[in-house]
Every structure is written in C-alpha cells, then in structure tokens.
PDB file of N, CA and C in Angstrom:
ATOM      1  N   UNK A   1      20.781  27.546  49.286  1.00  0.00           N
ATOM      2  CA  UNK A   1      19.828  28.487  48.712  1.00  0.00           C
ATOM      3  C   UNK A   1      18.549  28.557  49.541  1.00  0.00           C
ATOM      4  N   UNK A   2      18.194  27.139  49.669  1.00  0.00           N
ATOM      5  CA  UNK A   2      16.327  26.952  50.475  1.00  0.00           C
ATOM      6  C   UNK A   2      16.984  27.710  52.038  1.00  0.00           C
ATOM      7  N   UNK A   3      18.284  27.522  52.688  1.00  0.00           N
ATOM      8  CA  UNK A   3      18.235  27.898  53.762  1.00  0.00           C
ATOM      9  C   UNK A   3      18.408  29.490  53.890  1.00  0.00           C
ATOM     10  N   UNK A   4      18.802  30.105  53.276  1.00  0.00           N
ATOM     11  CA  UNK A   4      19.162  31.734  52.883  1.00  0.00           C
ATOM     12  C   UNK A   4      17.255  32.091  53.337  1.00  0.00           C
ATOM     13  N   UNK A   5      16.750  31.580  52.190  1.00  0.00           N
ATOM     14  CA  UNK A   5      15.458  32.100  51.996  1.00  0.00           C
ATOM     15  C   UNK A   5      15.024  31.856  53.147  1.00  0.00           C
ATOM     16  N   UNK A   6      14.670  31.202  54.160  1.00  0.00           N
ATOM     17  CA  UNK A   6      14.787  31.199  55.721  1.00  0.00           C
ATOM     18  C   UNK A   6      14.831  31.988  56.615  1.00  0.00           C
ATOM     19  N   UNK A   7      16.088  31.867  56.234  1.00  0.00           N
ATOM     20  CA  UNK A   7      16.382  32.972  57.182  1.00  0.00           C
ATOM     21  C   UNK A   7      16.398  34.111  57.163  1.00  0.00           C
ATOM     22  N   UNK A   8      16.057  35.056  56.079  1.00  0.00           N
ATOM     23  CA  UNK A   8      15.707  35.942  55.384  1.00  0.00           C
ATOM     24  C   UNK A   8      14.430  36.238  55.825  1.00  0.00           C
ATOM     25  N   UNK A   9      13.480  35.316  55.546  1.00  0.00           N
ATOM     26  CA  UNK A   9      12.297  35.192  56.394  1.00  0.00           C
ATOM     27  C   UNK A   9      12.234  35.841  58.216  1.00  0.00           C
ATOM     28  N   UNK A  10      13.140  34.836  58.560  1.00  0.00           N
ATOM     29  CA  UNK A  10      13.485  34.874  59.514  1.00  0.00           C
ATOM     30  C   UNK A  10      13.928  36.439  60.255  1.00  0.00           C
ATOM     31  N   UNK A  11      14.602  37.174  59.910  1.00  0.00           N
ATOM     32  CA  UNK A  11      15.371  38.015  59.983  1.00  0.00           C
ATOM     33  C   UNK A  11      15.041  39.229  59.531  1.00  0.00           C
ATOM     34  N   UNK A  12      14.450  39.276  58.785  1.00  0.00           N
ATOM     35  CA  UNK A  12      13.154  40.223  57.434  1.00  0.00           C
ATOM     36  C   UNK A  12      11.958  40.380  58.102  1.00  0.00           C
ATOM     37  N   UNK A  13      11.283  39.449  58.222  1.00  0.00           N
ATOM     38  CA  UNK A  13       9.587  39.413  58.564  1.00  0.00           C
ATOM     39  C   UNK A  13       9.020  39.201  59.502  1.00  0.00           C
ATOM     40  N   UNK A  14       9.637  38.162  60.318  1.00  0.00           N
ATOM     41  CA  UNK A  14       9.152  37.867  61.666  1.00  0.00           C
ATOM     42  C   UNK A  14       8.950  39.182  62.777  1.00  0.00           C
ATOM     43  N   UNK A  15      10.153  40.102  62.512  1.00  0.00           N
ATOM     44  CA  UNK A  15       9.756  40.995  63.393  1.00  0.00           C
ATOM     45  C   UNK A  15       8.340  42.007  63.016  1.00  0.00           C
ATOM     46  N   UNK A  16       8.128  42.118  62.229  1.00  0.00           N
ATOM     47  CA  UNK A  16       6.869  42.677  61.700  1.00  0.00           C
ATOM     48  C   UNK A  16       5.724  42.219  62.059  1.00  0.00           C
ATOM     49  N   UNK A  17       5.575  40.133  61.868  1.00  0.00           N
ATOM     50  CA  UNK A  17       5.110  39.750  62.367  1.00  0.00           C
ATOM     51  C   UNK A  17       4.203  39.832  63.803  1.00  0.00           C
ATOM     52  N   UNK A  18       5.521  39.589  64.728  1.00  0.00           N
ATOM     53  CA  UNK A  18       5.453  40.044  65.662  1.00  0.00           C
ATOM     54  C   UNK A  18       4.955  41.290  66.560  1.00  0.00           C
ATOM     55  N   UNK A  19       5.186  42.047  65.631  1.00  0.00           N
ATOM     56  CA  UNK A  19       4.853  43.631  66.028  1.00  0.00           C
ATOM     57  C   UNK A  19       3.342  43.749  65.551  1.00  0.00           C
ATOM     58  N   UNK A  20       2.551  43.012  64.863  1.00  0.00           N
ATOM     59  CA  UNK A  20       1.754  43.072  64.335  1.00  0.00           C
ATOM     60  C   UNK A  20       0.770  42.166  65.640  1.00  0.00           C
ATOM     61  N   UNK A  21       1.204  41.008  65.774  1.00  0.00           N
ATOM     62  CA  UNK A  21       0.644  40.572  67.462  1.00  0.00           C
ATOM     63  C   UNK A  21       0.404  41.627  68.432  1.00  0.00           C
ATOM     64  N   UNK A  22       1.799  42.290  68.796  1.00  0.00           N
ATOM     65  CA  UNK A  22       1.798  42.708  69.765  1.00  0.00           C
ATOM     66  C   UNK A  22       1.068  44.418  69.826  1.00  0.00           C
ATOM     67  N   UNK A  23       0.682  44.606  68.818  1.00  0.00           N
ATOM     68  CA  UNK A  23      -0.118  45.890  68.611  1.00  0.00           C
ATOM     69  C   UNK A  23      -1.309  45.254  68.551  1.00  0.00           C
ATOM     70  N   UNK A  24      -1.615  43.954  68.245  1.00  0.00           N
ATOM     71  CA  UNK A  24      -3.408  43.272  68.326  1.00  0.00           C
ATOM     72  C   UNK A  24      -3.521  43.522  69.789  1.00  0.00           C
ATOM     73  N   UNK A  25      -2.912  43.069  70.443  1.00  0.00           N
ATOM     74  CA  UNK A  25      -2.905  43.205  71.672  1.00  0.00           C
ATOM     75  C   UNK A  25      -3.197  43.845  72.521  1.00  0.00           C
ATOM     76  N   UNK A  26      -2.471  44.966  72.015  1.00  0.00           N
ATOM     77  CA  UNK A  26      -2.745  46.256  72.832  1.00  0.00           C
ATOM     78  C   UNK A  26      -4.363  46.775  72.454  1.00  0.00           C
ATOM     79  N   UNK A  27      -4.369  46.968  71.032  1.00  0.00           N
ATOM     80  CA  UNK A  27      -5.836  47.375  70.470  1.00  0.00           C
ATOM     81  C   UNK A  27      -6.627  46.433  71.403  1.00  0.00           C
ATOM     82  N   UNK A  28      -6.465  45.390  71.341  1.00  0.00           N
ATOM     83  CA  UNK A  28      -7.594  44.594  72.268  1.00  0.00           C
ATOM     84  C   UNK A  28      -7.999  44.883  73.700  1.00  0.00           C
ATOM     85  N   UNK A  29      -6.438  45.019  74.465  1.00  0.00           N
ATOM     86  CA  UNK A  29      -6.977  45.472  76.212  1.00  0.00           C
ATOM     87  C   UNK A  29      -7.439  47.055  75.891  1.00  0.00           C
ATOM     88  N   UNK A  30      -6.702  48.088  74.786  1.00  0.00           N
ATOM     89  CA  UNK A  30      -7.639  49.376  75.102  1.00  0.00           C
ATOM     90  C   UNK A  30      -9.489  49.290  74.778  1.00  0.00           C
ATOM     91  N   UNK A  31      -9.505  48.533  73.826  1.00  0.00           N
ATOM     92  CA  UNK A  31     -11.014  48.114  72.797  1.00  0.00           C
ATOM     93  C   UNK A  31     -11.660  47.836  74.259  1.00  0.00           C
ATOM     94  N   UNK A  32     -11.337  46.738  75.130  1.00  0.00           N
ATOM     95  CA  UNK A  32     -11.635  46.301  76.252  1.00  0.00           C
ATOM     96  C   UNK A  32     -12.053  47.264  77.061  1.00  0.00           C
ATOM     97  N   UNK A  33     -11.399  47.593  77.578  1.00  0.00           N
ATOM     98  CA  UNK A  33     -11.060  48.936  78.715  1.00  0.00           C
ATOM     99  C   UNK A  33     -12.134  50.288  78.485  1.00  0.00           C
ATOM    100  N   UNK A  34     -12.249  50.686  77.221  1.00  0.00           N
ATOM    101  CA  UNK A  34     -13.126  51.232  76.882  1.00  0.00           C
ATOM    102  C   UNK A  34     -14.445  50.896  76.987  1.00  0.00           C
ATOM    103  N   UNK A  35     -14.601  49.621  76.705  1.00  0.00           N
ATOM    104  CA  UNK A  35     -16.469  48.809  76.472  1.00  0.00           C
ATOM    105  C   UNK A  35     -16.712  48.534  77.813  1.00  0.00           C
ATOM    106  N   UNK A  36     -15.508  48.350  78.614  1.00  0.00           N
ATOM    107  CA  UNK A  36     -15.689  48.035  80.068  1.00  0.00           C
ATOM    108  C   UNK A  36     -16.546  49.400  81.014  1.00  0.00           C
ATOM    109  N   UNK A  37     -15.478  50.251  80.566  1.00  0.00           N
ATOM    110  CA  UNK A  37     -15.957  51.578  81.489  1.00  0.00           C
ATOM    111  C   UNK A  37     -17.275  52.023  80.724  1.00  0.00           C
ATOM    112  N   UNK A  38     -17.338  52.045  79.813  1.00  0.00           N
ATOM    113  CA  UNK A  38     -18.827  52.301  78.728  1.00  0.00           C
ATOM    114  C   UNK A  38     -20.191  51.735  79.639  1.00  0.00           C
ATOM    115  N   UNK A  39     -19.688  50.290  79.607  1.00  0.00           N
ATOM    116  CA  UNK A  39     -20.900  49.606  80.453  1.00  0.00           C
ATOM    117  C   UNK A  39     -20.634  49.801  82.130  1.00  0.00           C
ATOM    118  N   UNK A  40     -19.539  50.039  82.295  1.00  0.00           N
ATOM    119  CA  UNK A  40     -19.647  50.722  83.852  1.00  0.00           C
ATOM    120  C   UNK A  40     -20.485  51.814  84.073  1.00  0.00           C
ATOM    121  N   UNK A  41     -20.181  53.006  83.527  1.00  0.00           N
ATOM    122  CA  UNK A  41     -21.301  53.846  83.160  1.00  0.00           C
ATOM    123  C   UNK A  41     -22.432  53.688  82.886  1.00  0.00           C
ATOM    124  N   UNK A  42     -23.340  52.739  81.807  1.00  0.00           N
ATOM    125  CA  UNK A  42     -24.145  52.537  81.736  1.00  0.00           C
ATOM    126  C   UNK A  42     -25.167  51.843  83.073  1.00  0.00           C
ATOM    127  N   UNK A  43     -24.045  50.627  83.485  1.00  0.00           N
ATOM    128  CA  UNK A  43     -24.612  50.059  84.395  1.00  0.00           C
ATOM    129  C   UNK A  43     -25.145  51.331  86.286  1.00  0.00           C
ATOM    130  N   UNK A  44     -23.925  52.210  86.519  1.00  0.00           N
ATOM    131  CA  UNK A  44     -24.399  52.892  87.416  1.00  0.00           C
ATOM    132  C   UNK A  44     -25.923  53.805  86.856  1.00  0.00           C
ATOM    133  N   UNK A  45     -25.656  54.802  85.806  1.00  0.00           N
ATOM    134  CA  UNK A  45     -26.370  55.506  85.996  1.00  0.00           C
ATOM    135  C   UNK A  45     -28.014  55.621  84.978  1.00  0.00           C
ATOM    136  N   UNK A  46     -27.399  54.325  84.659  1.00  0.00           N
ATOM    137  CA  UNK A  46     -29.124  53.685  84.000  1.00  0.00           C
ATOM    138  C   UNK A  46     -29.316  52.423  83.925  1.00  0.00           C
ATOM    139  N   UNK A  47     -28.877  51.594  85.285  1.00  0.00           N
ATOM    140  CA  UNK A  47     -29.497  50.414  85.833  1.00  0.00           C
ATOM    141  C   UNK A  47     -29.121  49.392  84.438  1.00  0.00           C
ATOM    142  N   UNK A  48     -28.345  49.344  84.224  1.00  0.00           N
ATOM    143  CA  UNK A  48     -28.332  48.251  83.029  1.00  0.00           C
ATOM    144  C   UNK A  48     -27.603  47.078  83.953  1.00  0.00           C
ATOM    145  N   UNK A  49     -28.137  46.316  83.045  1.00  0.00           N
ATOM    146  CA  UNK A  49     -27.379  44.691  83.972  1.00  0.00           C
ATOM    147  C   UNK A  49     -26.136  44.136  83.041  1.00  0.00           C
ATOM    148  N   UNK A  50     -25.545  44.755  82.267  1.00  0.00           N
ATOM    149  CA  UNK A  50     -24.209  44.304  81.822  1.00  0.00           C
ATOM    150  C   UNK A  50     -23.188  43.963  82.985  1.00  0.00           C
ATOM    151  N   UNK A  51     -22.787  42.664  82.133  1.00  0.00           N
ATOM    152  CA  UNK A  51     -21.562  41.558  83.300  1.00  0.00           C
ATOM    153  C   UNK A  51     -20.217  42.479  82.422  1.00  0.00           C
ATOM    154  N   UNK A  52     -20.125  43.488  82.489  1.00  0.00           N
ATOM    155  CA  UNK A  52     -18.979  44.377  82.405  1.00  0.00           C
ATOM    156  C   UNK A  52     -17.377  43.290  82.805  1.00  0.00           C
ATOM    157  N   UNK A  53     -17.548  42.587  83.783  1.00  0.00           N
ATOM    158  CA  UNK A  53     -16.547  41.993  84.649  1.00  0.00           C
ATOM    159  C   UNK A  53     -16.180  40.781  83.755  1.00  0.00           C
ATOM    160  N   UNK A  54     -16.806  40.184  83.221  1.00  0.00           N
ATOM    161  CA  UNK A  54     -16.969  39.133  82.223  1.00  0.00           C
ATOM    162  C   UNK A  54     -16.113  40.226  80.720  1.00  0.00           C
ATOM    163  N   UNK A  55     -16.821  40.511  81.105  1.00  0.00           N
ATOM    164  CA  UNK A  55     -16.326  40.791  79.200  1.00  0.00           C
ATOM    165  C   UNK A  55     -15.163  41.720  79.403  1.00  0.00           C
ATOM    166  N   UNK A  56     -14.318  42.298  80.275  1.00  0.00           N
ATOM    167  CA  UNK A  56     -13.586  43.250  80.635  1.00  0.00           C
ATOM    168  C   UNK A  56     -12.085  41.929  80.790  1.00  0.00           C
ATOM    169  N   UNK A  57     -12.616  41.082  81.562  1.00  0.00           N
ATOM    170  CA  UNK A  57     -11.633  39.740  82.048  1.00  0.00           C
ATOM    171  C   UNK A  57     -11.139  38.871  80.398  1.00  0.00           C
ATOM    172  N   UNK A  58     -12.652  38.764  79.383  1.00  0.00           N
ATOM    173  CA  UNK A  58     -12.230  37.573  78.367  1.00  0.00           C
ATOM    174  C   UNK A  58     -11.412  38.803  77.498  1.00  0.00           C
ATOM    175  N   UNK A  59     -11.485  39.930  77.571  1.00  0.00           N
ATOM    176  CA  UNK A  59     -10.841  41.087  76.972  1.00  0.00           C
ATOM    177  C   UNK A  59      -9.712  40.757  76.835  1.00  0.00           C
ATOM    178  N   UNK A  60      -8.985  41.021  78.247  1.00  0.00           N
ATOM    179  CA  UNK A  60      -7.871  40.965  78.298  1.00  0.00           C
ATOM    180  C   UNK A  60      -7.005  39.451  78.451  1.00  0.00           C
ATOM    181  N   UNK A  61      -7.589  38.468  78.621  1.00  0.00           N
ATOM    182  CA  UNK A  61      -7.350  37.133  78.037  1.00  0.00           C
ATOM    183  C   UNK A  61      -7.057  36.736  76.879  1.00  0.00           C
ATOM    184  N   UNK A  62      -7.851  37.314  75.992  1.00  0.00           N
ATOM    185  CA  UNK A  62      -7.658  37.206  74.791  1.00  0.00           C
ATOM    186  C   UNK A  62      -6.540  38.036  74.566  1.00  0.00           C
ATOM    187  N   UNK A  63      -6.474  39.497  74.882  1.00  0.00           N
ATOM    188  CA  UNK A  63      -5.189  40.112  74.581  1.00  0.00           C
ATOM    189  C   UNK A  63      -4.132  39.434  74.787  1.00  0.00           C
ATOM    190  N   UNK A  64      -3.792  38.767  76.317  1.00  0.00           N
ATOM    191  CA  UNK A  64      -2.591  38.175  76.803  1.00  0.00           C
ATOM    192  C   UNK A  64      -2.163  36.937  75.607  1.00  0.00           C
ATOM    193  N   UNK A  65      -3.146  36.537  75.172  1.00  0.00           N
ATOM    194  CA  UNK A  65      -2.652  35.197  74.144  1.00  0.00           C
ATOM    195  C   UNK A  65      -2.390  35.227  72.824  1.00  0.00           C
ATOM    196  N   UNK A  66      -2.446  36.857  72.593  1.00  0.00           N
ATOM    197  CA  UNK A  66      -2.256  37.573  71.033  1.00  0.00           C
ATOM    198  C   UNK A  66      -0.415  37.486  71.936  1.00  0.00           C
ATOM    199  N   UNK A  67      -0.120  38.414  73.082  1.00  0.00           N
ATOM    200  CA  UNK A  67       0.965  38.595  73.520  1.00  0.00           C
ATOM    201  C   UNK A  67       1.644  37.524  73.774  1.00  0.00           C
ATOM    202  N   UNK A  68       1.204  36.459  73.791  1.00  0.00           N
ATOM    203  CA  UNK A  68       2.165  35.632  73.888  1.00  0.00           C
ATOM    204  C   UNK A  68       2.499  34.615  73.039  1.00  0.00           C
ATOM    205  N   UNK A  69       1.505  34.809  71.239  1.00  0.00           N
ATOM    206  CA  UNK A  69       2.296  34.356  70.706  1.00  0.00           C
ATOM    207  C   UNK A  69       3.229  35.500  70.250  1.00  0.00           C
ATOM    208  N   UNK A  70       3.253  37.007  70.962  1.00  0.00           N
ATOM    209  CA  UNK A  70       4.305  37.060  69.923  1.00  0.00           C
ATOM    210  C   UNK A  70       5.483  36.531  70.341  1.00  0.00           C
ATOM    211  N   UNK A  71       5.429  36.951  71.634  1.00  0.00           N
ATOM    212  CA  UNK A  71       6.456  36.360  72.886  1.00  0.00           C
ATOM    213  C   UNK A  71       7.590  34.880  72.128  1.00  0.00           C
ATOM    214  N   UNK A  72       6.256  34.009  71.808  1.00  0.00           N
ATOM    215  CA  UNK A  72       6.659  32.788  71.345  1.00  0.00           C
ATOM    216  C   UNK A  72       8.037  32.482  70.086  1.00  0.00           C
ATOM    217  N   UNK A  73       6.785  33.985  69.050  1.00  0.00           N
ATOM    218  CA  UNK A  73       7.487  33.771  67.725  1.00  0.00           C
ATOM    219  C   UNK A  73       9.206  34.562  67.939  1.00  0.00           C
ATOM    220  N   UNK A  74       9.061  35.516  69.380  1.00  0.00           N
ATOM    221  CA  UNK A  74      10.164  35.638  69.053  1.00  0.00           C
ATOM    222  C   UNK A  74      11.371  35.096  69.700  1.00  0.00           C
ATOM    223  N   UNK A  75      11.176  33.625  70.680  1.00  0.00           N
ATOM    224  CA  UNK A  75      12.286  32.588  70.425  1.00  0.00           C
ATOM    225  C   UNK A  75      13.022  32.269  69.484  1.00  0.00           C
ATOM    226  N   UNK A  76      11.971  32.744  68.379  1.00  0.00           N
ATOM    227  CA  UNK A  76      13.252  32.418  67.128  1.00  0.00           C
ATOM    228  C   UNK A  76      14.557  32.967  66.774  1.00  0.00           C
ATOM    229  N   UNK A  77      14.044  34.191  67.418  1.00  0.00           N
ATOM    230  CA  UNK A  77      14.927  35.530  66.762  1.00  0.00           C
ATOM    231  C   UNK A  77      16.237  35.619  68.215  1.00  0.00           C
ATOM    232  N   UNK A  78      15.733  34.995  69.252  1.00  0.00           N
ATOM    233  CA  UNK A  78      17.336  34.710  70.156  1.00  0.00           C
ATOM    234  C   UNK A  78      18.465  34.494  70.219  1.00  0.00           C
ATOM    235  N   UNK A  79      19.237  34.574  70.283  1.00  0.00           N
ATOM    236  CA  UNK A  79      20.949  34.541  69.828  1.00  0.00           C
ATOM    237  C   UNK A  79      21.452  33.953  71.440  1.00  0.00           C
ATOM    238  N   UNK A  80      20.946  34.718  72.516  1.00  0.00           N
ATOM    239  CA  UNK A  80      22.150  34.281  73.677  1.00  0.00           C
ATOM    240  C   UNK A  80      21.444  33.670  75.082  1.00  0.00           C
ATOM    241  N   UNK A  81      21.366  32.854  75.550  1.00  0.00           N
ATOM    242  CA  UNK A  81      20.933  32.322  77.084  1.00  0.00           C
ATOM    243  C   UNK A  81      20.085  33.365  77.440  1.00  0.00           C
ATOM    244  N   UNK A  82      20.863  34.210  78.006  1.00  0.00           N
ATOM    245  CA  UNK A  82      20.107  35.280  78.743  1.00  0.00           C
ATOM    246  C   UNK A  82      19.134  36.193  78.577  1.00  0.00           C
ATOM    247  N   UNK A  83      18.825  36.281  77.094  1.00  0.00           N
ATOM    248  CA  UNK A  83      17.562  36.317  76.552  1.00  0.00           C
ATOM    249  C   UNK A  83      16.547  35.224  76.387  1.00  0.00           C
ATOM    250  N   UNK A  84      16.860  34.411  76.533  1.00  0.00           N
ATOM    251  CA  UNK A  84      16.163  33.037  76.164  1.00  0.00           C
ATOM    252  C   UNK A  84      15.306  32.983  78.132  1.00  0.00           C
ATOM    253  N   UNK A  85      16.506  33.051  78.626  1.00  0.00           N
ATOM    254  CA  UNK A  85      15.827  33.184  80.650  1.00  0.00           C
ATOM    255  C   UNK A  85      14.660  33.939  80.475  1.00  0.00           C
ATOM    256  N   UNK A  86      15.028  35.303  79.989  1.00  0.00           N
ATOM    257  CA  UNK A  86      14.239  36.383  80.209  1.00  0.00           C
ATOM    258  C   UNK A  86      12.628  36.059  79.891  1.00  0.00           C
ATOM    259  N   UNK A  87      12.893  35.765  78.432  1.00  0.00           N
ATOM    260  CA  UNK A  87      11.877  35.774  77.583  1.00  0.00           C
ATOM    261  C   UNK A  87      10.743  34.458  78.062  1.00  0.00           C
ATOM    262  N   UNK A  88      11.538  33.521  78.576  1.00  0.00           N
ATOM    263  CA  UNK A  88      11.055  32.280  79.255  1.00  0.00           C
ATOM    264  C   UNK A  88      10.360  32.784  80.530  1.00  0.00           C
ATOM    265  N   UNK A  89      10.735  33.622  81.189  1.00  0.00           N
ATOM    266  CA  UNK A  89      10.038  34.303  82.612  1.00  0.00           C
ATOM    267  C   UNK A  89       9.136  35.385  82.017  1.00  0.00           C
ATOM    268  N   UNK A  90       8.958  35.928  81.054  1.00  0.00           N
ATOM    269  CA  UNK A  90       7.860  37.198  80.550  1.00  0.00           C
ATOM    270  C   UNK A  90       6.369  35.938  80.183  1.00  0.00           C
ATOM    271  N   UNK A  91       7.062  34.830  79.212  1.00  0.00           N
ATOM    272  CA  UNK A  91       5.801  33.293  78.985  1.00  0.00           C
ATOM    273  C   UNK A  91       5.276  33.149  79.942  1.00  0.00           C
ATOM    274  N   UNK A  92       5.997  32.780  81.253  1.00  0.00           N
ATOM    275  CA  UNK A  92       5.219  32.079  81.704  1.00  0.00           C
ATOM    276  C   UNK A  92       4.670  33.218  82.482  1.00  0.00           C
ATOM    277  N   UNK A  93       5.098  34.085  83.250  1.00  0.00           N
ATOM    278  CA  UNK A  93       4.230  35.381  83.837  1.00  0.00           C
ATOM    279  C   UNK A  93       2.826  35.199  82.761  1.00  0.00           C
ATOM    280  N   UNK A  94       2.937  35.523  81.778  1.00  0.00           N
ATOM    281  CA  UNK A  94       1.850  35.779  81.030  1.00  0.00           C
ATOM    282  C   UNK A  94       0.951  34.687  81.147  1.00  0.00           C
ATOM    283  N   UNK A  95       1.392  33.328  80.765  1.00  0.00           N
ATOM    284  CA  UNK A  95       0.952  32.259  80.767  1.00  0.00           C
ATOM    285  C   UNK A  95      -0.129  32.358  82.301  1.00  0.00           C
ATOM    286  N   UNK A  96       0.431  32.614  83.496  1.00  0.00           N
ATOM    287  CA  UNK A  96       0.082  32.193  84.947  1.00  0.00           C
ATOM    288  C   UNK A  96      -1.260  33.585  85.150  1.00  0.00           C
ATOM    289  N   UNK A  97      -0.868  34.395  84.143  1.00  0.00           N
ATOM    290  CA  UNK A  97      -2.065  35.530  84.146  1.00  0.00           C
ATOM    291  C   UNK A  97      -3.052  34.897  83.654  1.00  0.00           C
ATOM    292  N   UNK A  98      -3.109  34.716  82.325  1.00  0.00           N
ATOM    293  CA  UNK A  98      -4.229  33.948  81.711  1.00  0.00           C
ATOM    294  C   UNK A  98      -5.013  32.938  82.048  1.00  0.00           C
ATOM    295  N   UNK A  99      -4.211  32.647  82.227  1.00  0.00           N
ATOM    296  CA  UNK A  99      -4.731  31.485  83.674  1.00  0.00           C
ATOM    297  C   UNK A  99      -5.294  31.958  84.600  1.00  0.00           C
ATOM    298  N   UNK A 100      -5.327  32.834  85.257  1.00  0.00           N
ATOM    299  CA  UNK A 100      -5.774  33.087  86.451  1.00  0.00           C
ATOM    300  C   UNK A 100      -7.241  33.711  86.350  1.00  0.00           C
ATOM    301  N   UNK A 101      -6.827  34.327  85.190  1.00  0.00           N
ATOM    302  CA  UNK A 101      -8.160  35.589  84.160  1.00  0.00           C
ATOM    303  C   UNK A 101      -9.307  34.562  83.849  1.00  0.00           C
ATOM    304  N   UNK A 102      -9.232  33.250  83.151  1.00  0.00           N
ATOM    305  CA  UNK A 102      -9.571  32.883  82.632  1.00  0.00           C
ATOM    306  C   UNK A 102     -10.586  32.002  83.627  1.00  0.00           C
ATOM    307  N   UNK A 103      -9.645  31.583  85.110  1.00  0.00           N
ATOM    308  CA  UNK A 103     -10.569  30.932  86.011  1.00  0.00           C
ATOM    309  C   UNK A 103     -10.997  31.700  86.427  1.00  0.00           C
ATOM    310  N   UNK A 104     -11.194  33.136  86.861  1.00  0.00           N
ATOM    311  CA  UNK A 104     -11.984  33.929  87.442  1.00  0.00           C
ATOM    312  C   UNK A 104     -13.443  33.997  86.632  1.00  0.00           C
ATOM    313  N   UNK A 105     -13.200  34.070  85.341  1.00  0.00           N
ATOM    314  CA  UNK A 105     -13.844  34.004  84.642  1.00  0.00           C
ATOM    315  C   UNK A 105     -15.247  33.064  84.743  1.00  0.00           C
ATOM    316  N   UNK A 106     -14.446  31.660  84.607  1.00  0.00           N
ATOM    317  CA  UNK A 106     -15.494  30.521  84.716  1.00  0.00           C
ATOM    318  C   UNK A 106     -15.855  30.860  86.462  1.00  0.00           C
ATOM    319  N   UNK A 107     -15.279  31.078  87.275  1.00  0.00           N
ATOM    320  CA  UNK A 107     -15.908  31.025  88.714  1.00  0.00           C
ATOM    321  C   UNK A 107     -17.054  32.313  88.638  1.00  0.00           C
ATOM    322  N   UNK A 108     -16.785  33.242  87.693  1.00  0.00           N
ATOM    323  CA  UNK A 108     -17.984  34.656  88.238  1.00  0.00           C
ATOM    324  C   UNK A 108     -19.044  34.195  87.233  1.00  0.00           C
ATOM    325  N   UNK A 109     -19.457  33.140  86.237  1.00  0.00           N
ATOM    326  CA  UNK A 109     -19.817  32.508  85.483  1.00  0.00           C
ATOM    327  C   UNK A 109     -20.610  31.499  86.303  1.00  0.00           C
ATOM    328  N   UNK A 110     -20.018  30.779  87.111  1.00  0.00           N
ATOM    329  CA  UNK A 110     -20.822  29.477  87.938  1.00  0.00           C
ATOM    330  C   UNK A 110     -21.305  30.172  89.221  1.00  0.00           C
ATOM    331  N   UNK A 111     -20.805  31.098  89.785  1.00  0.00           N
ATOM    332  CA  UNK A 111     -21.603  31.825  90.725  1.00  0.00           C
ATOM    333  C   UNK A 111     -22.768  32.490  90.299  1.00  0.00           C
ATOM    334  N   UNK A 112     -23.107  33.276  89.148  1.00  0.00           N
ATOM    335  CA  UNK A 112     -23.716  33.756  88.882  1.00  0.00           C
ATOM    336  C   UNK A 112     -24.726  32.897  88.282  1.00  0.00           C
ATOM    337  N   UNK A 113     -24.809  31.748  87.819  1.00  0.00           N
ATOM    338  CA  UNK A 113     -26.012  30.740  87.592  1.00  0.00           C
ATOM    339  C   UNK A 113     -26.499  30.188  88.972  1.00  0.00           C
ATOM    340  N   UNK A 114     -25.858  30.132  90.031  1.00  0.00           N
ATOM    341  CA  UNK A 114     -26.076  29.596  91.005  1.00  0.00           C
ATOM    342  C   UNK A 114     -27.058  30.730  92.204  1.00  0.00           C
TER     343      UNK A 114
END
C-alpha cells in the first residue's frame, strides 16, 4: 500500500515538480538578461556605474542550480542506462558551468577591490 503511494508520487508529481524548476529557471536567466541589458543601457548612455557583469553572471548561476536540481530530481524518473549516461553528461556540463560562472564571479569581485 505505503509503496503504491510512492510511486504514484513518483510518477504523478515529480514531473510537475520538475517542470516547475525548470521554468524557475528560465524566468530567472530571462529576469537576468533583461536587468542586464537595462543597466547596459543605463550604464552607456547615462554614466551609471552598475557591475551589470556581476549581477548578469550570479543571474544565471543561480538559474543553472534551479536547472540542475531539476536535472537531479529527474534520476528518479529513469528506467534505462542510456538515459541515466545522458542525463549524467547534461549534470555535470551544468555543474562545470556554474562553476566556472561562479569563479568569474569572485575573480571580477577581487579585481575590482584591488
């Protein structure tokens, strides 16, 4: 009985779940993308000193880690190897982005105090 309800869960909701990540996500790099070019604009043509580059980078950082839990949650929902490869190479791509976003980040951060 407790295992039905499970998987039901499982099988029922998670994808919703999921879809519900992966649309945060997106809202987040467009939300981004927008405030980015906003203060791009601002910054050319009325001298504003917005770090556009900063907040354009933790943007989409943050997006990538909405995307990858959905990525995560949906190991569950795998049935065969070759989805499991796949989905294991989309993680860590993502994973090696965020990463990369995230040190750029702290480096345009310590340059810029310096």
């Amino acid at each position: 009985m407790g295992n039905n309800i499970i998987e039901l869960i499982i099988d029922e909701v998670l994808p919703y779940i999921i879809g519900t990540l992966e649309i945060m996500g997106i809202l987040i790099v467009s939300w981004s993308g927008l405030k980015a070019f906003w203060q791009y604009i601002q910054n050319f043509f009325f001298k504003k000193e917005y770090d556009l580059q900063y907040e354009f980078a933790n943007g989409l950082a943050t997006a990538l880690e909405f995307k990858m839990a959905a990525e995560i949650l949906k190991t569950v929902l795998i049935r065969e190897m070759s989805e499991l490869i796949i989905l294991g190479a989309v993680i860590v791509l993502r994973a090696l982005v965020t990463i990369l976003i995230r040190f750029e980040i702290k480096h345009n951060r310590k340059a810029k105090k310096d």
